[in-house]
N, C-alpha and C. Protein backbone atom coordinates (compact mmCIF):
# COMPACT_ATOMS: atom_id res chain seq x y z
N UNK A 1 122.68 55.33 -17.47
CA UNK A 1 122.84 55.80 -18.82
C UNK A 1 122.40 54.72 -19.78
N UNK A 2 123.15 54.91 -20.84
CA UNK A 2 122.51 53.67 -21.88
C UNK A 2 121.80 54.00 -23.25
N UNK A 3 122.00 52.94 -23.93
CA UNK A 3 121.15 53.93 -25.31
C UNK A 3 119.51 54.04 -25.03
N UNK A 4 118.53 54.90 -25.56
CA UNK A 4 117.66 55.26 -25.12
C UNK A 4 116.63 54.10 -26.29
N UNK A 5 115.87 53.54 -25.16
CA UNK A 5 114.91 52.66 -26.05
C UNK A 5 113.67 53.34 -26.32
N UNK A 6 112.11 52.87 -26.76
CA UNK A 6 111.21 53.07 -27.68
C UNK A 6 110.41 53.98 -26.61
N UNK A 7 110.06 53.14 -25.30
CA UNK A 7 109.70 53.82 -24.41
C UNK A 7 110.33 54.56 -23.04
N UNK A 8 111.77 54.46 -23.17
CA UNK A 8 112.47 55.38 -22.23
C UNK A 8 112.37 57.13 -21.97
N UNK A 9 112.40 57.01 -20.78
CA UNK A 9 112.56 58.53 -20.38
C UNK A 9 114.10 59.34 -21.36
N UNK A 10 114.24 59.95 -21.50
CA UNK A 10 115.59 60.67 -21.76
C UNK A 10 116.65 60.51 -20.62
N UNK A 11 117.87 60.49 -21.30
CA UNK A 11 119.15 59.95 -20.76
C UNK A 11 119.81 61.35 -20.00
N UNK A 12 120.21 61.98 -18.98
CA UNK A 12 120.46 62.45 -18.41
C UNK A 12 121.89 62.41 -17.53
N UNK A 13 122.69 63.42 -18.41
CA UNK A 13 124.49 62.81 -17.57
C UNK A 13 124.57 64.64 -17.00
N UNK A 14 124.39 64.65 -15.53
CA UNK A 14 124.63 65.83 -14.96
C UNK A 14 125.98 66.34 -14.58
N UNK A 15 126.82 65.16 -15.35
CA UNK A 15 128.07 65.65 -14.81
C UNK A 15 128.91 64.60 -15.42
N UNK A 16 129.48 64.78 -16.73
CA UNK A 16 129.83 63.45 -17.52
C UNK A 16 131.66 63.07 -16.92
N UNK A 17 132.39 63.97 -16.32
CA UNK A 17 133.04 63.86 -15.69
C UNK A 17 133.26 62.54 -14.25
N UNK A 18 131.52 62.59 -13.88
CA UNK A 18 131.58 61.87 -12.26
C UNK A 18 130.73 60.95 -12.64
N UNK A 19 130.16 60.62 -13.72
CA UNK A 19 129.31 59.81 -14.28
C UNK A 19 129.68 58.05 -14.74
N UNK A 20 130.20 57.35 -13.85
CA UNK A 20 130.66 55.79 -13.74
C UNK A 20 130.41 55.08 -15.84
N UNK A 21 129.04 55.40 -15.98
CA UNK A 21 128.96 54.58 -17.32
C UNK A 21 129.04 55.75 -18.04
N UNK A 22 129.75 57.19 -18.67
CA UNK A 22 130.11 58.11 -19.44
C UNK A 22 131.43 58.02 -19.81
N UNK A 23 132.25 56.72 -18.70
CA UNK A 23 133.71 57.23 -19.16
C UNK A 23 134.44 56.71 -20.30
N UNK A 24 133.43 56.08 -21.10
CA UNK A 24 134.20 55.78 -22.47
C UNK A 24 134.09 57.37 -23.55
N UNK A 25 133.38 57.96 -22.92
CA UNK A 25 133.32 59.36 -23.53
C UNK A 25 133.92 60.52 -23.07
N UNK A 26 134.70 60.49 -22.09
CA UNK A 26 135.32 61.78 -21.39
C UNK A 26 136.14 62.42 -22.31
N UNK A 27 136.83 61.15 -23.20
CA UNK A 27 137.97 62.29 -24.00
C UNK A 27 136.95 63.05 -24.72
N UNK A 28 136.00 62.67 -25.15
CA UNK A 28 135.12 63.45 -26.69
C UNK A 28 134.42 64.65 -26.13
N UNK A 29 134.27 64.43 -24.90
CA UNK A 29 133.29 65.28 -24.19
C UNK A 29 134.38 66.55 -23.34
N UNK A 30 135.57 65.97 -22.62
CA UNK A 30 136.59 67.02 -22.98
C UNK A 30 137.07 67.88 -24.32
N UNK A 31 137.49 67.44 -25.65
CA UNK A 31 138.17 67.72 -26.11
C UNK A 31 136.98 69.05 -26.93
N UNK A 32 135.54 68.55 -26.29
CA UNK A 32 134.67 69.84 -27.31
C UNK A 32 133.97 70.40 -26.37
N UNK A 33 134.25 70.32 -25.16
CA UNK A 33 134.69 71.34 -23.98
C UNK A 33 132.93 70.91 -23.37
N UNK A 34 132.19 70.11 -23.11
CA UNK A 34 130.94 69.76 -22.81
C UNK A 34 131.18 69.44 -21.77
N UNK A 35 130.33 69.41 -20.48
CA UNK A 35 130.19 68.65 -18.92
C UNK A 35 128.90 68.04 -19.22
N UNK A 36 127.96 68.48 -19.37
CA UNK A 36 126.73 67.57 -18.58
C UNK A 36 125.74 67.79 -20.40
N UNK A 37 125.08 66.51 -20.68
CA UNK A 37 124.08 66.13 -21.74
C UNK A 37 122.84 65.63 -21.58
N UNK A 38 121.89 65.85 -22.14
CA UNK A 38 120.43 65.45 -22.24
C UNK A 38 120.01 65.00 -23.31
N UNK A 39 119.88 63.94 -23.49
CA UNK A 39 119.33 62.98 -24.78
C UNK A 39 117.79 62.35 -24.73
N UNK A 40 117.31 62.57 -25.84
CA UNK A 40 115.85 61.93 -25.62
C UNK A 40 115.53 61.06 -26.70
N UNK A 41 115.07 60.57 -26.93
CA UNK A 41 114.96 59.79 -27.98
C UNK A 41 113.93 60.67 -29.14
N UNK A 42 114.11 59.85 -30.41
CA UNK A 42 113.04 60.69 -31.09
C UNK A 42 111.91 59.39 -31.73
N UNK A 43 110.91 59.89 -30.91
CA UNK A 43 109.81 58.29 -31.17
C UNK A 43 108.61 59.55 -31.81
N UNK A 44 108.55 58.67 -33.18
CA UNK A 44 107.26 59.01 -33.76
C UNK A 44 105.83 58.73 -33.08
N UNK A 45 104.82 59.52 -33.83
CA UNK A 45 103.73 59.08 -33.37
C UNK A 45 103.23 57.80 -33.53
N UNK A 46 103.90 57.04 -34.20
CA UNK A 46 103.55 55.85 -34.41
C UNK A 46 104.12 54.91 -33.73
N UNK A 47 105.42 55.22 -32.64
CA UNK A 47 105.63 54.80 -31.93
C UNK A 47 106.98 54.22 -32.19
N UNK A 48 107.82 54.64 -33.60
CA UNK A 48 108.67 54.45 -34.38
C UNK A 48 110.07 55.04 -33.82
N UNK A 49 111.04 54.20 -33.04
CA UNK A 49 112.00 55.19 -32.85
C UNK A 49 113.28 55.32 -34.17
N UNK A 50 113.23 56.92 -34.30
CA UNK A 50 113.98 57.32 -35.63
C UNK A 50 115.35 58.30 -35.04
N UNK A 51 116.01 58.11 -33.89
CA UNK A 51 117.17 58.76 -33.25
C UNK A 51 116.94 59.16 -32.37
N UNK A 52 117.99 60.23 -32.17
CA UNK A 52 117.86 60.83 -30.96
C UNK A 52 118.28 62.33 -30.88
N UNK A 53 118.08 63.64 -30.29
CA UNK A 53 118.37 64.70 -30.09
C UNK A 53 119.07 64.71 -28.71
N UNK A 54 120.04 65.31 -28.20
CA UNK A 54 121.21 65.51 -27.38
C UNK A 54 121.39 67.25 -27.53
N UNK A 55 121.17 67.95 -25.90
CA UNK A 55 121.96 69.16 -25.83
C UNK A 55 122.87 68.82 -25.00
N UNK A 56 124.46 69.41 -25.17
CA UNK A 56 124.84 69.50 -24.32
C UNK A 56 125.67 70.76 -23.37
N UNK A 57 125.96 70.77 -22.39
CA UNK A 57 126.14 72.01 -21.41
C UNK A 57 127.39 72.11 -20.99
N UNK A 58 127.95 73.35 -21.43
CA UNK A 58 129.70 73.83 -21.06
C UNK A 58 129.64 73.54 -19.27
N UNK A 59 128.88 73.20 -18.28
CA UNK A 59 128.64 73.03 -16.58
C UNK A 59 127.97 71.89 -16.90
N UNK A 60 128.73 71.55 -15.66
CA UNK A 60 127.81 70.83 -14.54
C UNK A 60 126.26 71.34 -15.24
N UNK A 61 125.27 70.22 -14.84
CA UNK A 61 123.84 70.67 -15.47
C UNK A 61 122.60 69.70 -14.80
N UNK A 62 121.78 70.18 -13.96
CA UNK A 62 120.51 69.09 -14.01
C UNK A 62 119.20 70.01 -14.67
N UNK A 63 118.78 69.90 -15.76
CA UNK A 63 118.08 69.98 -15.93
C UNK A 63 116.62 69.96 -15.12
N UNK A 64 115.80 70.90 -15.35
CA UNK A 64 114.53 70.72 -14.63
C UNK A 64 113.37 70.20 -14.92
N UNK A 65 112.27 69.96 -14.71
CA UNK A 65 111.20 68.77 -14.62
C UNK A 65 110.73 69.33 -16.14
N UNK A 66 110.49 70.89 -15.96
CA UNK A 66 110.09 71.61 -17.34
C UNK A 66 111.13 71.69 -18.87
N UNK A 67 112.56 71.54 -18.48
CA UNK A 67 113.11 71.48 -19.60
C UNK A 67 112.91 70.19 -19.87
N UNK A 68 113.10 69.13 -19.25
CA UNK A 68 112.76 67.48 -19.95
C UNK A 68 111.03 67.46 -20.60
N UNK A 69 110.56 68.22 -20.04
CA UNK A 69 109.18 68.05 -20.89
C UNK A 69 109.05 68.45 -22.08
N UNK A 70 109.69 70.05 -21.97
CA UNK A 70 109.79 70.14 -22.99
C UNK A 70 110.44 69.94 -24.20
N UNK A 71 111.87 69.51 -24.00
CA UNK A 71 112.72 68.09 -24.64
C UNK A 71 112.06 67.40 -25.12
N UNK A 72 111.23 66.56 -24.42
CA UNK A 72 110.17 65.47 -24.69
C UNK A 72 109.08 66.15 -25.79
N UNK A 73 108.67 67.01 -25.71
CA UNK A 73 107.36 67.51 -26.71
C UNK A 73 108.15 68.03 -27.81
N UNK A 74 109.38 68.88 -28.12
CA UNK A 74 110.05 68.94 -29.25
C UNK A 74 110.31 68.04 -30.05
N UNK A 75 111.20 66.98 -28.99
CA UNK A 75 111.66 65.42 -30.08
C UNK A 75 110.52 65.11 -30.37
N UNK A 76 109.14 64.69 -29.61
CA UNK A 76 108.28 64.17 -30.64
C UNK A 76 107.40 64.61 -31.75
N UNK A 77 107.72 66.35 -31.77
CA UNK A 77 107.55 66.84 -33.06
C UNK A 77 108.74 66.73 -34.22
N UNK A 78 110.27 66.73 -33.53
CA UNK A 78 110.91 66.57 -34.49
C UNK A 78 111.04 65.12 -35.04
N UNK A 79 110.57 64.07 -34.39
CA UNK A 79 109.78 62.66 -34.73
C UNK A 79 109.65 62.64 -36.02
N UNK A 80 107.97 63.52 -35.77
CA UNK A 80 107.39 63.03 -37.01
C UNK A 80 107.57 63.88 -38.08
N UNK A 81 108.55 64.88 -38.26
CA UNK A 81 109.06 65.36 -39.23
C UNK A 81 109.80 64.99 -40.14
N UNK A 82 110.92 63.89 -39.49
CA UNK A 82 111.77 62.75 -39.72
C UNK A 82 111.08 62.27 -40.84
N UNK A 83 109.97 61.24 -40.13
CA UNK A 83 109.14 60.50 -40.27
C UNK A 83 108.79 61.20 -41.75
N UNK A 84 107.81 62.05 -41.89
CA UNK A 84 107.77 62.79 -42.89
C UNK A 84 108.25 63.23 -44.15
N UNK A 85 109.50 63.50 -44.21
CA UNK A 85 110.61 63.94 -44.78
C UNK A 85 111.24 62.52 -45.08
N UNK A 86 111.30 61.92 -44.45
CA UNK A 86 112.02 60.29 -44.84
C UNK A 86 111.02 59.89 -45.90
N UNK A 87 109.90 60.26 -46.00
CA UNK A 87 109.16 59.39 -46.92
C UNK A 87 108.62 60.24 -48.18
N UNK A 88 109.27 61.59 -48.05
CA UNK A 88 109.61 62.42 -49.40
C UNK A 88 109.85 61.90 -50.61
């Protein structure tokens, strides 16, 4: 796990329950009824990281090769929208 840096893959907790580095989050992740999260970072085209986007899943969850891609191609449109809009 870990916070997601400039060039990291997305963070992936398939089970935040059995997950060793999640357990400073179990109460938060109990109390709004979530098991498993997918976080990606949000890196502009410029290579700018401006946050991050997180779904997370009432189950247990592994995501598949195609939802992380496409995770990945959303955040970096919602990137440079950021990006965009920040400089409104």
């Amino acid at each position: 796990m870990g916070f997601p840096q400039r060039d990291s893959a997305p963070v992936i907790v398939e089970d935040v329950r059995s997950d060793a580095e999640y357990s400073a989050f179990r109460a938060v992740a109990a109390d709004t009824g979530y098991r498993a999260v997918l976080s990606t970072p949000l890196i502009a085209s410029s290579g700018r990281l401006v946050g991050a986007a997180s779904v997370v899943f009432a189950r247990p969850h592994a995501p598949s090769r195609l939802d992380v891609l496409m995770m990945r191609f959303y955040a970096r449109l919602a990137a440079d929208i950021v990006v965009r809009l920040a400089a409104a």
